[in-house]
C-alpha atoms as a PDB file:
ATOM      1  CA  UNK A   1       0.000   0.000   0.000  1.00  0.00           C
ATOM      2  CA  UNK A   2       1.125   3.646  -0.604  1.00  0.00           C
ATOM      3  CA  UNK A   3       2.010   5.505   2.106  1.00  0.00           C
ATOM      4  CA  UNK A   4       4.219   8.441   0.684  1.00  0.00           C
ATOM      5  CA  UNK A   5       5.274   9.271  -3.231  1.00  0.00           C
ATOM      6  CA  UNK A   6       7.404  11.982  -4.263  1.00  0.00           C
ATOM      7  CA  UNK A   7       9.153  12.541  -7.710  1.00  0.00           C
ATOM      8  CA  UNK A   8      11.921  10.394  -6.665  1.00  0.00           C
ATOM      9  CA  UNK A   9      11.160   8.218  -3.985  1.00  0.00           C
ATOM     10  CA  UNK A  10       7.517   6.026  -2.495  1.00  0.00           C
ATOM     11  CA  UNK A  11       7.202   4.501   0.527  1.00  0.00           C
ATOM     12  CA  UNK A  12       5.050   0.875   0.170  1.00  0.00           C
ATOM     13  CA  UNK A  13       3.689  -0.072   3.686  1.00  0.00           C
ATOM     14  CA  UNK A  14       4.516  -4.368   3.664  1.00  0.00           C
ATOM     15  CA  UNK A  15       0.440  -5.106   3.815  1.00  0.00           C
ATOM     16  CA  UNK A  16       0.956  -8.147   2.094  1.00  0.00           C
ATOM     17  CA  UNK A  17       3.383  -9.161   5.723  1.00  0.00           C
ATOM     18  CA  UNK A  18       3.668  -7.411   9.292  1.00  0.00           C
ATOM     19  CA  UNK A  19       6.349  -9.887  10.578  1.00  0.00           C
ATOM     20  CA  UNK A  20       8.009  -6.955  11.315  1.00  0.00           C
ATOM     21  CA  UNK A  21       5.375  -4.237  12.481  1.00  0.00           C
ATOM     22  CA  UNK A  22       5.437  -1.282  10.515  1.00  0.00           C
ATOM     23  CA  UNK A  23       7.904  -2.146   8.080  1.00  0.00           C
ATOM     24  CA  UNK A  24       7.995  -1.022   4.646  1.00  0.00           C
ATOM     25  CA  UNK A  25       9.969  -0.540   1.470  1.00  0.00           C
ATOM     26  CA  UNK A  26      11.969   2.681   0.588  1.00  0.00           C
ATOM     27  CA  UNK A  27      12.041   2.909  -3.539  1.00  0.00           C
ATOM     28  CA  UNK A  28      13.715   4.274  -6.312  1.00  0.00           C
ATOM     29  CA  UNK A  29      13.147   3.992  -9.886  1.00  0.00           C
ATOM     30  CA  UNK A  30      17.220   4.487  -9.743  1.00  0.00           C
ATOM     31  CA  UNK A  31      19.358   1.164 -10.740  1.00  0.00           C
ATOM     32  CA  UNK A  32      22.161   2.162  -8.725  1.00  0.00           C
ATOM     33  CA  UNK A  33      22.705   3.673  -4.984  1.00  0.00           C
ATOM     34  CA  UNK A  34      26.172   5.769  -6.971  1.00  0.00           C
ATOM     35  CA  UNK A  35      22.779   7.248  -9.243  1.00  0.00           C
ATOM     36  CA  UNK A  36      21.443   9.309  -6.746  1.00  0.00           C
ATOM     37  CA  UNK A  37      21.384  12.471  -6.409  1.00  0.00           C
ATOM     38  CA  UNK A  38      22.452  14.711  -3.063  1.00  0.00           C
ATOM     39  CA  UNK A  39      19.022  15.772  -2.565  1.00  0.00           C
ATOM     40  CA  UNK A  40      17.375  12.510  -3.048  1.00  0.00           C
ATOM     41  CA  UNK A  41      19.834  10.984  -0.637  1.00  0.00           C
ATOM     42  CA  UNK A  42      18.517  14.047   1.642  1.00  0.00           C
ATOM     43  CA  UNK A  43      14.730  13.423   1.059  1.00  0.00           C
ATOM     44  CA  UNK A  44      15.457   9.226   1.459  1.00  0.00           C
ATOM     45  CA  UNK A  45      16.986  10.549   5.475  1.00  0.00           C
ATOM     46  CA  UNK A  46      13.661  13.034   5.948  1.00  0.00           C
ATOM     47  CA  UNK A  47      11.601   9.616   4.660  1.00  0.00           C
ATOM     48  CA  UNK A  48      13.797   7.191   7.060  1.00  0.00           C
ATOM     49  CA  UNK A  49      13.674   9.774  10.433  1.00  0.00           C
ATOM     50  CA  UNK A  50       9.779  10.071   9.655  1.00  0.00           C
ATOM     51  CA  UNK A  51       9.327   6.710   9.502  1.00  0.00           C
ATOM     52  CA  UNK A  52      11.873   6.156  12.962  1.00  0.00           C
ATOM     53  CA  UNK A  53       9.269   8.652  14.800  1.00  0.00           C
ATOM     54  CA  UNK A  54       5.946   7.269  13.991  1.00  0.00           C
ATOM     55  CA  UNK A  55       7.296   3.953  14.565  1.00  0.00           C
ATOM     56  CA  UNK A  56       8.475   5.107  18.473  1.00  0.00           C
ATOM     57  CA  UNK A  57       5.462   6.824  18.639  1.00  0.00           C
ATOM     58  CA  UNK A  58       2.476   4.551  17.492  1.00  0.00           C
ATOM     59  CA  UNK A  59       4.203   1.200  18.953  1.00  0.00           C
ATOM     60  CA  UNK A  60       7.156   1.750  20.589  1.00  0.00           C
ATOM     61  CA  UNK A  61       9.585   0.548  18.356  1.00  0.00           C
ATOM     62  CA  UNK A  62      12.957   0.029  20.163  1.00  0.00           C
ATOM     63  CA  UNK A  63      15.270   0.286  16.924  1.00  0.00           C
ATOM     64  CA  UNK A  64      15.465  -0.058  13.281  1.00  0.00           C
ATOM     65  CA  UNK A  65      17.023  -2.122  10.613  1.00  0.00           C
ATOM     66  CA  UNK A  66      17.513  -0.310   7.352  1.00  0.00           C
ATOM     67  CA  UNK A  67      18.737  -2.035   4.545  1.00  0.00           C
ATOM     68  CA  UNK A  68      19.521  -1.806   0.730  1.00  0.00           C
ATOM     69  CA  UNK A  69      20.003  -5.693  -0.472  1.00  0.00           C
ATOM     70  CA  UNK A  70      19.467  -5.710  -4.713  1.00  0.00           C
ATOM     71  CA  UNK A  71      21.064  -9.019  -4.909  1.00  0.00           C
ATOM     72  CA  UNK A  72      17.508 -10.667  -6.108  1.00  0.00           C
ATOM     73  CA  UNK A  73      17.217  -9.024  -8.997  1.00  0.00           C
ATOM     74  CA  UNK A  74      20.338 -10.376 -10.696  1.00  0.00           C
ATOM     75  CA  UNK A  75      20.056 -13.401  -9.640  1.00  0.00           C
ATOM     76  CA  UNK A  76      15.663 -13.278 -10.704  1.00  0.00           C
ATOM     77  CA  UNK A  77      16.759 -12.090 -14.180  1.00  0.00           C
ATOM     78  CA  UNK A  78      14.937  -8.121 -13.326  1.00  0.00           C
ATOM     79  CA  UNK A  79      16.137  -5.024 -13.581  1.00  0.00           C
ATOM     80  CA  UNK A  80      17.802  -3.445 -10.636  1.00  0.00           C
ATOM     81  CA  UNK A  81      16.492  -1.076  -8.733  1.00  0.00           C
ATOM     82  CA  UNK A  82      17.284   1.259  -5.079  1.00  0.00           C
ATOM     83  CA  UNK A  83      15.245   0.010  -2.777  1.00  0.00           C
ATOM     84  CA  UNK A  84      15.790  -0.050   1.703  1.00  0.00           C
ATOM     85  CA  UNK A  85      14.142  -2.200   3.963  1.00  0.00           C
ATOM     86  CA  UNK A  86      12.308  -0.192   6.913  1.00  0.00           C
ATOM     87  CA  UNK A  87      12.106  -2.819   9.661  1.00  0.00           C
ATOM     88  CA  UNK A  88      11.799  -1.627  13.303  1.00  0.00           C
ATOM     89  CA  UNK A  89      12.332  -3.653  15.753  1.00  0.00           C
ATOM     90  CA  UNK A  90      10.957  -3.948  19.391  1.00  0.00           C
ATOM     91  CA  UNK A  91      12.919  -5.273  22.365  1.00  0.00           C
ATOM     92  CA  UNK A  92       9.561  -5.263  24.371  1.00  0.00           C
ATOM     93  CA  UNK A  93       5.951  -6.905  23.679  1.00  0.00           C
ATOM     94  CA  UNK A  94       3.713  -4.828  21.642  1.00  0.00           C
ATOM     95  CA  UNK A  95      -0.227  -5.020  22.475  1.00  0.00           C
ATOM     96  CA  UNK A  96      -2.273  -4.073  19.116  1.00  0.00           C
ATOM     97  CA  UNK A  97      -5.774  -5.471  18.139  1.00  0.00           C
ATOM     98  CA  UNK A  98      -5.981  -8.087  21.787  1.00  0.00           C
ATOM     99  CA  UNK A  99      -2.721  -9.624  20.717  1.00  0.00           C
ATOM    100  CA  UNK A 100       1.097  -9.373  22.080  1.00  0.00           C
ATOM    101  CA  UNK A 101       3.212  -8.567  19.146  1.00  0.00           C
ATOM    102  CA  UNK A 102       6.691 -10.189  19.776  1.00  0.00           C
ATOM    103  CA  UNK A 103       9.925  -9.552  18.014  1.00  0.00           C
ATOM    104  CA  UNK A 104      11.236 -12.837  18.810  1.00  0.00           C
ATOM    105  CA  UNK A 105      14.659 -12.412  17.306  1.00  0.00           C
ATOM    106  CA  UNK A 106      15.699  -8.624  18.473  1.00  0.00           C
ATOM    107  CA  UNK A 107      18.828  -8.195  18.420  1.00  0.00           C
ATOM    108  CA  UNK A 108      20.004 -10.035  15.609  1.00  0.00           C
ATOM    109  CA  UNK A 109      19.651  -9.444  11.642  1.00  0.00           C
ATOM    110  CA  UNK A 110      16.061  -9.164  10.548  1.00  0.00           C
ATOM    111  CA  UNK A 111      17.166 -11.831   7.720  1.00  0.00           C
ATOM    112  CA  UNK A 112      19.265 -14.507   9.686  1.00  0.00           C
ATOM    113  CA  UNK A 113      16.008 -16.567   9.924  1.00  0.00           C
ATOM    114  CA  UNK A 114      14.214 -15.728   6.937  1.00  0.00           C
ATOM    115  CA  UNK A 115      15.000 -19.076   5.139  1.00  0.00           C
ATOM    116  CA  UNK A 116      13.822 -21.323   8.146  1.00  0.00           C
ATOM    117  CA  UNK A 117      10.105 -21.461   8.496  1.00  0.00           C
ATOM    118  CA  UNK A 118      10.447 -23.188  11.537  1.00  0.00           C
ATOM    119  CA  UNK A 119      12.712 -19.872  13.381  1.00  0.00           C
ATOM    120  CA  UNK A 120      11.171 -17.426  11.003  1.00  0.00           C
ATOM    121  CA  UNK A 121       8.906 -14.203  12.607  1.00  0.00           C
ATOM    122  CA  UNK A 122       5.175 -15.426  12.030  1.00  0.00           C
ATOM    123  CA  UNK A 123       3.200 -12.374  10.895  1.00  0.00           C
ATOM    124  CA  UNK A 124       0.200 -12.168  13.665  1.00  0.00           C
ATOM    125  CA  UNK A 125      -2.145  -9.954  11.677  1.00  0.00           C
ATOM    126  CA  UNK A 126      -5.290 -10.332   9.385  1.00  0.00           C
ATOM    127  CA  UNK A 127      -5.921  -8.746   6.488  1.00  0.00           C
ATOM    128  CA  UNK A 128      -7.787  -6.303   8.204  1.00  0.00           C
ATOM    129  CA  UNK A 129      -5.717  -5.187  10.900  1.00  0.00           C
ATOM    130  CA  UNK A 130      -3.221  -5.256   8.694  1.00  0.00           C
ATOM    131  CA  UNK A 131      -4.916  -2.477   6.844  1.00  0.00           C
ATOM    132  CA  UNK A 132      -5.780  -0.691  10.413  1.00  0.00           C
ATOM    133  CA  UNK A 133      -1.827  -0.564  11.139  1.00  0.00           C
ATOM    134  CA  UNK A 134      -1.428   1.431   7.234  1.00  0.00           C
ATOM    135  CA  UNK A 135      -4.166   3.527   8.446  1.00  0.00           C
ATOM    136  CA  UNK A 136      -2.491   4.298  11.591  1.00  0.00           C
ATOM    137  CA  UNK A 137       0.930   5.354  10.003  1.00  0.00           C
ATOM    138  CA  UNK A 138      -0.714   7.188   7.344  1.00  0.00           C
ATOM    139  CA  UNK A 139      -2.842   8.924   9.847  1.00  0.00           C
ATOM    140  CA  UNK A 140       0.711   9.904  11.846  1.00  0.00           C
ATOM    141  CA  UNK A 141       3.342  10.411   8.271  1.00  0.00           C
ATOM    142  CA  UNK A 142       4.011  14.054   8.107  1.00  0.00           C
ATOM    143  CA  UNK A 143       5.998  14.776   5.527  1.00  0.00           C
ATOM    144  CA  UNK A 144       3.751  16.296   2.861  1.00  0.00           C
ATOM    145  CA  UNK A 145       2.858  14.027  -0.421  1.00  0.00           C
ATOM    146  CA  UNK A 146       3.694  15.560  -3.739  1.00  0.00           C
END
């Protein structure tokens, strides 16, 4: 889902997966990090530090991962393009929606268990609260859409 877009960058809330809650994607149509510009490395920090605050705000968020891995599309055949990883990450239980939101791994890389479905985060949330989280974050995101 869109939460921000700007002439160079948008911000796609995860909606499809909150193993991570409130994470999202940071993208570029750029194929290369050495491509961008000084002020869209400028707007991508305003994006990032927005992002840090609601996070702390609406849940509480202890810390954040931020990462740019375009491995996948060379090795999937695609063109390349900038994209970060928003994950925040929570040393303490989060309460949304009735249920305890744990980051069972904090403290370690948000992708050291991604290939083990047996140690991997479980994403708690329906569809619909899924969507109630987006609205939250939207409702909070203050830098202005263009």
């Amino acid at each position: 889902m869109l939460l921000y877009k700007s002439k160079s960058w948008e911000v796609i809330y995860c909606d499809w997966c909150q193993e991570f809650l409130g994470q999202c994607i940071i993208s570029s149509k750029k194929e290369s990090l050495s491509d961008l510009t000084d002020t869209e490395w400028q707007e991508l920090g305003q994006i990032e530090k927005e992002l840090e605050r609601v996070c702390r705000k609406l849940f509480d968020a202890t810390m954040f991962n931020f990462a740019c891995l375009m491995n996948n599309a060379y090795r999937d055949n695609e063109k390349p393009h900038v994209h970060f990883h928003f994950i925040p990450r929570y040393k303490n239980a989060v309460t949304i929606f009735n249920k305890k939101y744990k980051d069972k791994h904090f403290g370690y890389n948000f992708w050291k268990w991604a290939n083990s479905k047996l140690k991997s985060q479980k994403d708690i949330f329906t569809k619909e609260e899924r969507l109630e989280i987006f609205k939250m974050i939207q409702k909070e995101f203050k830098i202005n859409k263009k």
